[in-house]
N, C-alpha and C. Protein backbone atom coordinates (compact mmCIF):
# COMPACT_ATOMS: atom_id res chain seq x y z
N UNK A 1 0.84 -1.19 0.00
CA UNK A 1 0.00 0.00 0.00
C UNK A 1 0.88 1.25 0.00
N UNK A 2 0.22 2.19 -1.26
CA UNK A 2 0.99 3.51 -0.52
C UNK A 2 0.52 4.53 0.09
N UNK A 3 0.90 5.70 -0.01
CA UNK A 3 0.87 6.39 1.62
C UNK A 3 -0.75 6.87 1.08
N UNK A 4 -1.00 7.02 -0.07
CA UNK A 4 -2.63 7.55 -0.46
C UNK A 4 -3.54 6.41 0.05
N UNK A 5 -3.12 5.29 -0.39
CA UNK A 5 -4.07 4.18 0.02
C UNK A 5 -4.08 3.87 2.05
N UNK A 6 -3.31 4.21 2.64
CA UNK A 6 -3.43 4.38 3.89
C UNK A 6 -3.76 5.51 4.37
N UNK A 7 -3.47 6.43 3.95
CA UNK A 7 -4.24 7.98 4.47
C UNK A 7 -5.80 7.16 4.32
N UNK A 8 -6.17 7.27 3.18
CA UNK A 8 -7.74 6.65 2.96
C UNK A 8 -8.38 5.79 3.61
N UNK A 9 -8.00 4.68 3.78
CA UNK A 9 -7.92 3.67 4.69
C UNK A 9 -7.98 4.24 6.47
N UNK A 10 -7.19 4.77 6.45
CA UNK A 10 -7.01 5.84 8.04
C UNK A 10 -8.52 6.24 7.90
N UNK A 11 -8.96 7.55 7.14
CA UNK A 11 -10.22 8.32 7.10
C UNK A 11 -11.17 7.67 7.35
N UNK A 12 -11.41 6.32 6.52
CA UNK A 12 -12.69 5.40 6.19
C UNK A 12 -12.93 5.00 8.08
N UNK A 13 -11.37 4.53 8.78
CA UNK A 13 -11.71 3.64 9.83
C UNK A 13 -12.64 5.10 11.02
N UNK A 14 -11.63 6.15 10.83
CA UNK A 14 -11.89 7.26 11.81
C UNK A 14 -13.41 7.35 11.77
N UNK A 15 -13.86 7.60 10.45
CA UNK A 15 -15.24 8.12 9.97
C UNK A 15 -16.16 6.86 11.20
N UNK A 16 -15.84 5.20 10.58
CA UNK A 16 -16.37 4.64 11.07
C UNK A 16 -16.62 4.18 12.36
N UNK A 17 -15.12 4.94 13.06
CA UNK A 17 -15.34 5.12 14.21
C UNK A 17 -16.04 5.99 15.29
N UNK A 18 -16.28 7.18 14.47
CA UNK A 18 -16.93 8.15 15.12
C UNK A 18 -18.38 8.24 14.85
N UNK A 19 -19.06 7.56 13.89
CA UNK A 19 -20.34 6.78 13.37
C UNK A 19 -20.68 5.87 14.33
N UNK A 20 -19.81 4.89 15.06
CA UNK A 20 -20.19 3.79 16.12
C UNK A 20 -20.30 4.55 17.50
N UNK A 21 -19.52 5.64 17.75
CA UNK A 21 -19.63 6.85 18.74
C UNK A 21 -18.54 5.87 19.57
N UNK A 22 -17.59 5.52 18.90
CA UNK A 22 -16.36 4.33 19.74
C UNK A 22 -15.53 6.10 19.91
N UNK A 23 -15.35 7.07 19.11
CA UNK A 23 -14.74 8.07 19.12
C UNK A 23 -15.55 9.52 19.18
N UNK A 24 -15.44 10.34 20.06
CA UNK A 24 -15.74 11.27 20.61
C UNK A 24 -15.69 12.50 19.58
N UNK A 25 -16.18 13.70 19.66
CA UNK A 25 -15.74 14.91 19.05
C UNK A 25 -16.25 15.70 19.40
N UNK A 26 -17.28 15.89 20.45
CA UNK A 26 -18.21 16.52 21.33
C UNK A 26 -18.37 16.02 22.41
N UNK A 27 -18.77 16.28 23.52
CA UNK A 27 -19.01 15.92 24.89
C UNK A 27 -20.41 15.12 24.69
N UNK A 28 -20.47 13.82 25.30
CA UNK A 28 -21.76 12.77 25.02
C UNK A 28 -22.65 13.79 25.76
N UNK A 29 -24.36 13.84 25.99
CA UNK A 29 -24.65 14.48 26.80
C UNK A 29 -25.31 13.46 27.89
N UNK A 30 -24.82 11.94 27.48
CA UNK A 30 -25.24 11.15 28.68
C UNK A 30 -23.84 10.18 28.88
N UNK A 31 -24.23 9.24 29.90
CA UNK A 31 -23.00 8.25 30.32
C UNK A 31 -23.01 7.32 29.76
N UNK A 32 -21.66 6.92 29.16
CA UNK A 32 -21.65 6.12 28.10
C UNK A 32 -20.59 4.80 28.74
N UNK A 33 -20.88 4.67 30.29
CA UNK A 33 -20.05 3.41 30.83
C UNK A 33 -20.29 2.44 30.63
N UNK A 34 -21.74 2.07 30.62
CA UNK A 34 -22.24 0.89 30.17
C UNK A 34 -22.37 0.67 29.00
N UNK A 35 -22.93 1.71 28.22
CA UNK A 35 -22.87 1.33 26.38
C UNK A 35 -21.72 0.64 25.94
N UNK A 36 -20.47 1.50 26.62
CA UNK A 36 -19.10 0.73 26.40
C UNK A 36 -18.78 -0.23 26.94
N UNK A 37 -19.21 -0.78 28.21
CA UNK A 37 -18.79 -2.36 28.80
C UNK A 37 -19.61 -3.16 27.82
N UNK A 38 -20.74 -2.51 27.28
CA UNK A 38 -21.84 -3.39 26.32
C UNK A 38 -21.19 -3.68 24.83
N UNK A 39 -20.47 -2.53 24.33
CA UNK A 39 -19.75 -2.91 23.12
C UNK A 39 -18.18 -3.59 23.56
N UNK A 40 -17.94 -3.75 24.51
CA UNK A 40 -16.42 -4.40 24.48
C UNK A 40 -16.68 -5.85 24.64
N UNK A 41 -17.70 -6.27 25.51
CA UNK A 41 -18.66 -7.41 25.85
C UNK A 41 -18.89 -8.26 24.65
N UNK A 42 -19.66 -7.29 24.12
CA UNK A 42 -20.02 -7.89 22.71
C UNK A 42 -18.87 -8.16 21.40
N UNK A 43 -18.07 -7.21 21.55
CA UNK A 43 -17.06 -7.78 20.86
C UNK A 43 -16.58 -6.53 19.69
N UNK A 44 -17.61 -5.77 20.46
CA UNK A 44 -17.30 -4.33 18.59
C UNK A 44 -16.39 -3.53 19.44
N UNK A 45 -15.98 -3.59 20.56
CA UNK A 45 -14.69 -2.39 20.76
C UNK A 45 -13.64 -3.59 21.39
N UNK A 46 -12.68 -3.12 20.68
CA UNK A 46 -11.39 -4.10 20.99
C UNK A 46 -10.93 -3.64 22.53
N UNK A 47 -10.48 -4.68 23.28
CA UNK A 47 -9.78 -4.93 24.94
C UNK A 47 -9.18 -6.22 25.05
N UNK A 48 -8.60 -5.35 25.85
CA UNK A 48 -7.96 -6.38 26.30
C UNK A 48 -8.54 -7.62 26.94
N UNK A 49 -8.14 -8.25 28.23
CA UNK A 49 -8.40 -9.61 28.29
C UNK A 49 -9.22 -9.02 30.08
N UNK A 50 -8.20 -7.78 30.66
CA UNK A 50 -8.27 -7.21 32.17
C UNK A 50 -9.52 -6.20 31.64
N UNK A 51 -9.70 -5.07 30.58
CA UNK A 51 -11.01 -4.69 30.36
C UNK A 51 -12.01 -5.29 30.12
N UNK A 52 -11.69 -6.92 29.35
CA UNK A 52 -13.41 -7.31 28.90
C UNK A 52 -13.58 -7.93 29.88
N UNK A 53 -12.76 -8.38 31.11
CA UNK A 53 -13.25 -8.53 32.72
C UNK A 53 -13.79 -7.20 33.22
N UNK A 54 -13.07 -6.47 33.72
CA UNK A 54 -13.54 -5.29 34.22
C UNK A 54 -15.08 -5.50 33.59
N UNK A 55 -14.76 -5.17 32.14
CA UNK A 55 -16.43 -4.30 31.79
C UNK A 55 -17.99 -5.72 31.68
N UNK A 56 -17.28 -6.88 32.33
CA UNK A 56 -18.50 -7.84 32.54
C UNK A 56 -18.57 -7.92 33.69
N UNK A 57 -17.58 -7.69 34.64
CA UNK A 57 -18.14 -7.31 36.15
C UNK A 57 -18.97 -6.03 36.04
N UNK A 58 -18.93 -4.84 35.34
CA UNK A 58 -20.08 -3.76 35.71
C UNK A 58 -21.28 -4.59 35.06
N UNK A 59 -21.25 -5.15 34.15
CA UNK A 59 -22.73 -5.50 33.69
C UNK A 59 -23.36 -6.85 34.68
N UNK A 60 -22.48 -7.41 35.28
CA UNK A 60 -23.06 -8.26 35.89
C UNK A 60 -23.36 -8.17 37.83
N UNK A 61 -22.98 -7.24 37.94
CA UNK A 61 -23.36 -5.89 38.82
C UNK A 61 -24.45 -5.12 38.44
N UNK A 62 -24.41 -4.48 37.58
CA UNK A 62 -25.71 -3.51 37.48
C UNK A 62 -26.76 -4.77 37.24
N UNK A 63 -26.86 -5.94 36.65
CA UNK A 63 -28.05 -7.05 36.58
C UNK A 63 -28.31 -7.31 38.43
N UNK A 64 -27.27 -7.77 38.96
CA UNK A 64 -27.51 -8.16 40.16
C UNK A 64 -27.82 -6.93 41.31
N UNK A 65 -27.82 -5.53 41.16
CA UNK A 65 -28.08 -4.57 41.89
C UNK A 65 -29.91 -4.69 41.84
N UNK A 66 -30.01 -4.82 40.39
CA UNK A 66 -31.36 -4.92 40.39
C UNK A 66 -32.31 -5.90 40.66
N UNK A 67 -31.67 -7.37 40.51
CA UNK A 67 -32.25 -8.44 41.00
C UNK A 67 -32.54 -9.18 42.44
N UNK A 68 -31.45 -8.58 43.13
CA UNK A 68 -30.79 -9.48 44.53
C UNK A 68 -31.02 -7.74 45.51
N UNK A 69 -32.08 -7.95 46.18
CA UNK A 69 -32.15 -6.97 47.46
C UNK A 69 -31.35 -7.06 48.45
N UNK A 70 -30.58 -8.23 48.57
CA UNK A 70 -29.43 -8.14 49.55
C UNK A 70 -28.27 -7.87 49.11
N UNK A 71 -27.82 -7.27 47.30
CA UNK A 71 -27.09 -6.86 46.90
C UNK A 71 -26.67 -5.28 47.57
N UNK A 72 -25.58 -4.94 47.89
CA UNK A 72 -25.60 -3.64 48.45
C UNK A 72 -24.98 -2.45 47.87
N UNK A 73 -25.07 -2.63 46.48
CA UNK A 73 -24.08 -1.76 45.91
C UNK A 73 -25.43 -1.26 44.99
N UNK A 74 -25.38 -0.38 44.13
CA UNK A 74 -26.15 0.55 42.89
C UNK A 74 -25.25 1.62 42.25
N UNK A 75 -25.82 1.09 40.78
CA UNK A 75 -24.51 1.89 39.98
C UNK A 75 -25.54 3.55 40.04
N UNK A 76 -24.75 4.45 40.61
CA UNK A 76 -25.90 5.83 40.22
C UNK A 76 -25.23 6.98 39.45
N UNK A 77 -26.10 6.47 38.03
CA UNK A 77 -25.81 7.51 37.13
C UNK A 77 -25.53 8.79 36.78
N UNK A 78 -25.80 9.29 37.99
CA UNK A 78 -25.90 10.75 37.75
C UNK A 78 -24.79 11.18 38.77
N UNK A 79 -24.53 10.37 39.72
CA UNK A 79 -23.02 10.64 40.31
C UNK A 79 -21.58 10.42 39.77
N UNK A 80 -21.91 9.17 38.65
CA UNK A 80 -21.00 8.69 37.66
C UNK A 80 -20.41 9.92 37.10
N UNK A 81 -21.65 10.63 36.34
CA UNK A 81 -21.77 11.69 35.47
C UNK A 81 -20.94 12.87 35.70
N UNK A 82 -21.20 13.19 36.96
CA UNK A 82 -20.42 14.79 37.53
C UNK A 82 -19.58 15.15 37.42
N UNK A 83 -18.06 13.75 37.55
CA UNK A 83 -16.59 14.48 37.19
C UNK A 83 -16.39 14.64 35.70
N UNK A 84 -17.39 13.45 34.65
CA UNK A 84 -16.73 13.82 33.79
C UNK A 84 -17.36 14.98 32.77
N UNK A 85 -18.62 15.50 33.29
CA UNK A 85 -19.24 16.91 33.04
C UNK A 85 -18.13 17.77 33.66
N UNK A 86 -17.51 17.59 34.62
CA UNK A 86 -16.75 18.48 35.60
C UNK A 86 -15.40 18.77 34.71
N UNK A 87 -15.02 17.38 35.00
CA UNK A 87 -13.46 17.55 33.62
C UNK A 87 -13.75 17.91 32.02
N UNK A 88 -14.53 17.57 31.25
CA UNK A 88 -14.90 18.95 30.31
C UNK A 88 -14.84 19.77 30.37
N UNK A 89 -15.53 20.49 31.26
CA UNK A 89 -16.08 22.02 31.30
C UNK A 89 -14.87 22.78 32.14
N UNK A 90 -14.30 21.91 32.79
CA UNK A 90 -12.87 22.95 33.42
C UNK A 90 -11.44 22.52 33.29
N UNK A 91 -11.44 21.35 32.67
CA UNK A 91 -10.48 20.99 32.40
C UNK A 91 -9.08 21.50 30.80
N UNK A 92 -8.08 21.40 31.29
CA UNK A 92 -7.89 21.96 29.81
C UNK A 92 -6.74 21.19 29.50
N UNK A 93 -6.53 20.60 28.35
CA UNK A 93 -5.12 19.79 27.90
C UNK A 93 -3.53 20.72 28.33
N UNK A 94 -3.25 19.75 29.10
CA UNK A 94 -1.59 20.57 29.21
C UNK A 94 -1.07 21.20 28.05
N UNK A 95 -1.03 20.08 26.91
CA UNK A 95 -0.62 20.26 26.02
C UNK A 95 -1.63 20.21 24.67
N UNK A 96 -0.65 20.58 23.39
CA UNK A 96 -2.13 21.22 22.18
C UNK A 96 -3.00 22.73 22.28
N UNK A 97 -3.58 22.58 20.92
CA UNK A 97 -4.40 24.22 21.25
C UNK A 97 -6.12 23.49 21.78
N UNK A 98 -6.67 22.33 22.03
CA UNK A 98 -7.73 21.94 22.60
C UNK A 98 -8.08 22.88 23.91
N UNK A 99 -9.64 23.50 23.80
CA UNK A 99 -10.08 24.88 24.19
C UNK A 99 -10.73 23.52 25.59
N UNK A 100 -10.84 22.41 25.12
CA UNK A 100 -12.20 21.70 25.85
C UNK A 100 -11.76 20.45 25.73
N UNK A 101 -11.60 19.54 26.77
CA UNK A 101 -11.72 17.71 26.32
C UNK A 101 -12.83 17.91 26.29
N UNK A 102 -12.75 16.36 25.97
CA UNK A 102 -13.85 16.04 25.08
C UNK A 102 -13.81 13.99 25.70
N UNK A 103 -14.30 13.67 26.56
CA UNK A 103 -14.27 12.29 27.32
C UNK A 103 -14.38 11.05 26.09
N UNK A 104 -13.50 10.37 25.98
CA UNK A 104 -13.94 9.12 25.20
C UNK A 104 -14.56 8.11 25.94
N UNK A 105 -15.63 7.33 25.52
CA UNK A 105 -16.08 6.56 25.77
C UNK A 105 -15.36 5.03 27.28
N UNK A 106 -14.15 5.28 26.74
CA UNK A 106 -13.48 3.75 27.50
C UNK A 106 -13.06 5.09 28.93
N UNK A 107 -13.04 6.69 28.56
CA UNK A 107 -13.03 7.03 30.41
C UNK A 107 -14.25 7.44 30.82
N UNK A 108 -15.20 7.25 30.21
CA UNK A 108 -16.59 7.47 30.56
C UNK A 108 -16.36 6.24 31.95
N UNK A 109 -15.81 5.32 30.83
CA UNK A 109 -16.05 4.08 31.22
C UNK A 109 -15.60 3.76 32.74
N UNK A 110 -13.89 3.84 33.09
CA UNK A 110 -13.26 4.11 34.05
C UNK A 110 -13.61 5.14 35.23
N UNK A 111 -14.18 6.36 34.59
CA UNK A 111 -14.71 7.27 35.39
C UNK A 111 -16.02 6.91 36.13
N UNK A 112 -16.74 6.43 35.04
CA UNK A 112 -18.11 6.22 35.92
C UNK A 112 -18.02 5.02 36.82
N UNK A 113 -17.13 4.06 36.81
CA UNK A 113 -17.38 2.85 37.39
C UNK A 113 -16.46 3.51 39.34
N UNK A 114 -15.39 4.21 39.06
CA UNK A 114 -15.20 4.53 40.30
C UNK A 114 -16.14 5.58 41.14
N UNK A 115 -16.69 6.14 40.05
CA UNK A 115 -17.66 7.59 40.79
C UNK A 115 -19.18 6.63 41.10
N UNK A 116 -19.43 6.02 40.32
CA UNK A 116 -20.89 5.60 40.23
C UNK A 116 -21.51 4.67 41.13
N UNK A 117 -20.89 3.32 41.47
CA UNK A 117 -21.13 2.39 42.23
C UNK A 117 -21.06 2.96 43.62
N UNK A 118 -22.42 3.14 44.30
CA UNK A 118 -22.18 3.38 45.86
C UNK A 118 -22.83 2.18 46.64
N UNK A 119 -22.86 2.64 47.91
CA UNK A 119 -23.74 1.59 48.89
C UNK A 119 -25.24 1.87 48.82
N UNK A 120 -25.97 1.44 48.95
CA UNK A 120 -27.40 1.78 48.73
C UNK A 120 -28.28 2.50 49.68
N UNK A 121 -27.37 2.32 51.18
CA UNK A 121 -27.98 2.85 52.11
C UNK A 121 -27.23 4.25 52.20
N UNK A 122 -25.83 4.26 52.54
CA UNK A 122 -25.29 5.29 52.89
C UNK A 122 -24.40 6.49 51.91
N UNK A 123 -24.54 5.53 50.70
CA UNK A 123 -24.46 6.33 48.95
C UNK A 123 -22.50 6.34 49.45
N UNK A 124 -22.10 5.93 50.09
CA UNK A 124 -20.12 5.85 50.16
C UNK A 124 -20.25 4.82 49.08
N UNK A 125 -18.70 5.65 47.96
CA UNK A 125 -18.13 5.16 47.07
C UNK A 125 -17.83 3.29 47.35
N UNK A 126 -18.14 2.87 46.55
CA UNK A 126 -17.68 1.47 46.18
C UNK A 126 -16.14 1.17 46.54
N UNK A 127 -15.89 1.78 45.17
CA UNK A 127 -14.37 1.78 44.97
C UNK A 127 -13.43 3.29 45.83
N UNK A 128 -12.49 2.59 46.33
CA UNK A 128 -12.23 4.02 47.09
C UNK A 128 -10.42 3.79 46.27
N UNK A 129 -10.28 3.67 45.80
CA UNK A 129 -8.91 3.34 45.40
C UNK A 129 -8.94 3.02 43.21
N UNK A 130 -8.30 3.50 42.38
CA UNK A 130 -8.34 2.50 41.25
C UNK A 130 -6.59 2.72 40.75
N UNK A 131 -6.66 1.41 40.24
CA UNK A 131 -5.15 1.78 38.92
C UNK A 131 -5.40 1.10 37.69
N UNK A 132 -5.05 2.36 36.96
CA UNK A 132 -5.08 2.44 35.68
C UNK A 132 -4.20 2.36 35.01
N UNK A 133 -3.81 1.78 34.25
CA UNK A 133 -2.71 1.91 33.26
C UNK A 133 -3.18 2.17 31.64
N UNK A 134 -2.26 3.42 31.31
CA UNK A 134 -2.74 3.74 29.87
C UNK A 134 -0.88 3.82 29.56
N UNK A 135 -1.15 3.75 28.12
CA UNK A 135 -0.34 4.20 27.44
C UNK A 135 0.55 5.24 27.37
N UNK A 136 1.78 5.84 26.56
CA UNK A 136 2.11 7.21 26.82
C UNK A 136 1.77 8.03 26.03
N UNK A 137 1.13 9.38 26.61
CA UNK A 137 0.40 9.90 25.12
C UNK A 137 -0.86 9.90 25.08
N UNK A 138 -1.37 9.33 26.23
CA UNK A 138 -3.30 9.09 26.26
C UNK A 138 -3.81 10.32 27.93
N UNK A 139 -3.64 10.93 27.99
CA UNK A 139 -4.01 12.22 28.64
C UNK A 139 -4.54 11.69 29.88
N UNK A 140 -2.42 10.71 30.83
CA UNK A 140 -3.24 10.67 31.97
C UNK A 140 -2.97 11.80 32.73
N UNK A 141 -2.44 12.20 32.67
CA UNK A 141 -1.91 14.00 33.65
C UNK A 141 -2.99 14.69 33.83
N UNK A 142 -3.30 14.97 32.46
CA UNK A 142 -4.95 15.75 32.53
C UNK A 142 -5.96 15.12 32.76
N UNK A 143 -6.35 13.77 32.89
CA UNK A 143 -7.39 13.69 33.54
C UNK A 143 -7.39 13.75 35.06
N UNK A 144 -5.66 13.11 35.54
CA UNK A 144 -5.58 13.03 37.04
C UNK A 144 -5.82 14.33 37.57
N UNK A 145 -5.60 15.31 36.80
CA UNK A 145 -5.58 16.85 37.57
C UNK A 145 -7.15 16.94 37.19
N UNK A 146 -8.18 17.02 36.58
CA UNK A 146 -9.32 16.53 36.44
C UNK A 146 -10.05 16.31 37.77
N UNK A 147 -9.42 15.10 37.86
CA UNK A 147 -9.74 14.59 38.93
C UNK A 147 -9.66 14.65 40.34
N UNK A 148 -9.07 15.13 40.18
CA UNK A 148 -8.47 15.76 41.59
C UNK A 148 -8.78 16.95 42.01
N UNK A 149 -8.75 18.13 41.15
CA UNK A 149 -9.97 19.27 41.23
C UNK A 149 -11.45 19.01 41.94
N UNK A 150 -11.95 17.89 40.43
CA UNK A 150 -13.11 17.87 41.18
C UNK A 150 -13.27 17.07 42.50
N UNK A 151 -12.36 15.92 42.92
CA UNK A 151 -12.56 15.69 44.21
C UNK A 151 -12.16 16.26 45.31
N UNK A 152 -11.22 17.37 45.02
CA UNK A 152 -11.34 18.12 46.19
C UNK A 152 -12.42 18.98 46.67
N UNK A 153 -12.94 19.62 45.29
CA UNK A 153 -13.78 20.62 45.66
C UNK A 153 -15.43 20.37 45.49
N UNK A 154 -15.46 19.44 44.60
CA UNK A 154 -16.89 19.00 43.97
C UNK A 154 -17.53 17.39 44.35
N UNK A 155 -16.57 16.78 44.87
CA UNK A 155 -17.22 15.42 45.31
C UNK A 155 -17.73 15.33 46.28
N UNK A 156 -17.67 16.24 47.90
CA UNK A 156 -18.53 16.35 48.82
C UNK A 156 -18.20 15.21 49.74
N UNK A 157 -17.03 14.76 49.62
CA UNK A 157 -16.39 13.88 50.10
C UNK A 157 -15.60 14.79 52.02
N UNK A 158 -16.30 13.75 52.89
CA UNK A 158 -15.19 14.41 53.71
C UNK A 158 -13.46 13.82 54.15
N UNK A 159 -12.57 14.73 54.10
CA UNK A 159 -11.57 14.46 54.65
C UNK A 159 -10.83 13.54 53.23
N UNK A 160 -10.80 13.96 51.96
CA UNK A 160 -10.80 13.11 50.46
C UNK A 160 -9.33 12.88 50.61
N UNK A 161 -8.77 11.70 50.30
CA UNK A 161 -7.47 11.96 50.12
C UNK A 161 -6.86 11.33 48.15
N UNK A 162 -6.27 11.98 47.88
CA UNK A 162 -6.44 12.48 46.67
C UNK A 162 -4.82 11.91 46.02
């Protein structure tokens, strides 16, 4: 192939990626944690072997939150939601001229599963701890500062350690 036939090839996949909404270009205006444990599950977004675990423990969690009353956890959506409305709207790339992130789907994903899952009675975080490993080059600086903003000031957390 030459470099025309891969530029093209490049465009066709991007296009088709941002058609499946696997790729971002606007801020979703809902949470897209589960859509994405649902497409990695299924097999249309590529993972690894530790994500397509991860993302069948949230789905088999959110089934059992709803089935089993002695389950004590509930994924809640709209707490999921807050940092990464939060890291959009105030967040800004260290680096590049990007005015705004813009959340992809797989940190919807990561984000909502540590923010979202609480206890049912007393709404305390699930997960009080996560590690992540990304790549170099995949915007962990800026989301950690993200994150950390909003949990100091916006999670309502007492005594947060960060």
């Amino acid at each position: 192939m030459d470099t025309a036939h891969i530029e093209k090839w490049v465009n066709h996949w991007q296009q088709h990626e941002k058609d499946a909404y696997h790729i971002l270009t606007k801020p979703s205006p809902v949470l897209l944690t589960t859509a994405y444990a649902q497409d990695v599950v299924n097999g249309y977004q590529i993972a690894n072997e530790w994500v397509k675990r991860a993302c069948q423990r949230h789905l088999n969690d959110l089934k059992r939150s709803k089935e089993d009353p002695d389950y004590m956890w509930r994924f809640d959506e709209k707490r999921a939601y807050r940092p990464i409305k939060f890291i959009e709207k105030k967040t800004v790339a260290s680096k590049g001229d990007a005015r705004h992130l813009v959340m992809q789907p797989w940190q919807h994903f990561f984000i909502g599963c540590i923010f979202g899952w609480v206890h049912k009675e007393t709404g305390v975080r699930r997960f009080r701890e996560a590690l992540i490993f990304l790549g170099r080059k995949n915007g962990k600086t800026t989301v950690e500062s993200g994150l950390a903003d909003y949990m100091v000031g916006f999670d309502h957390e007492n005594g947060a350690n960060i």
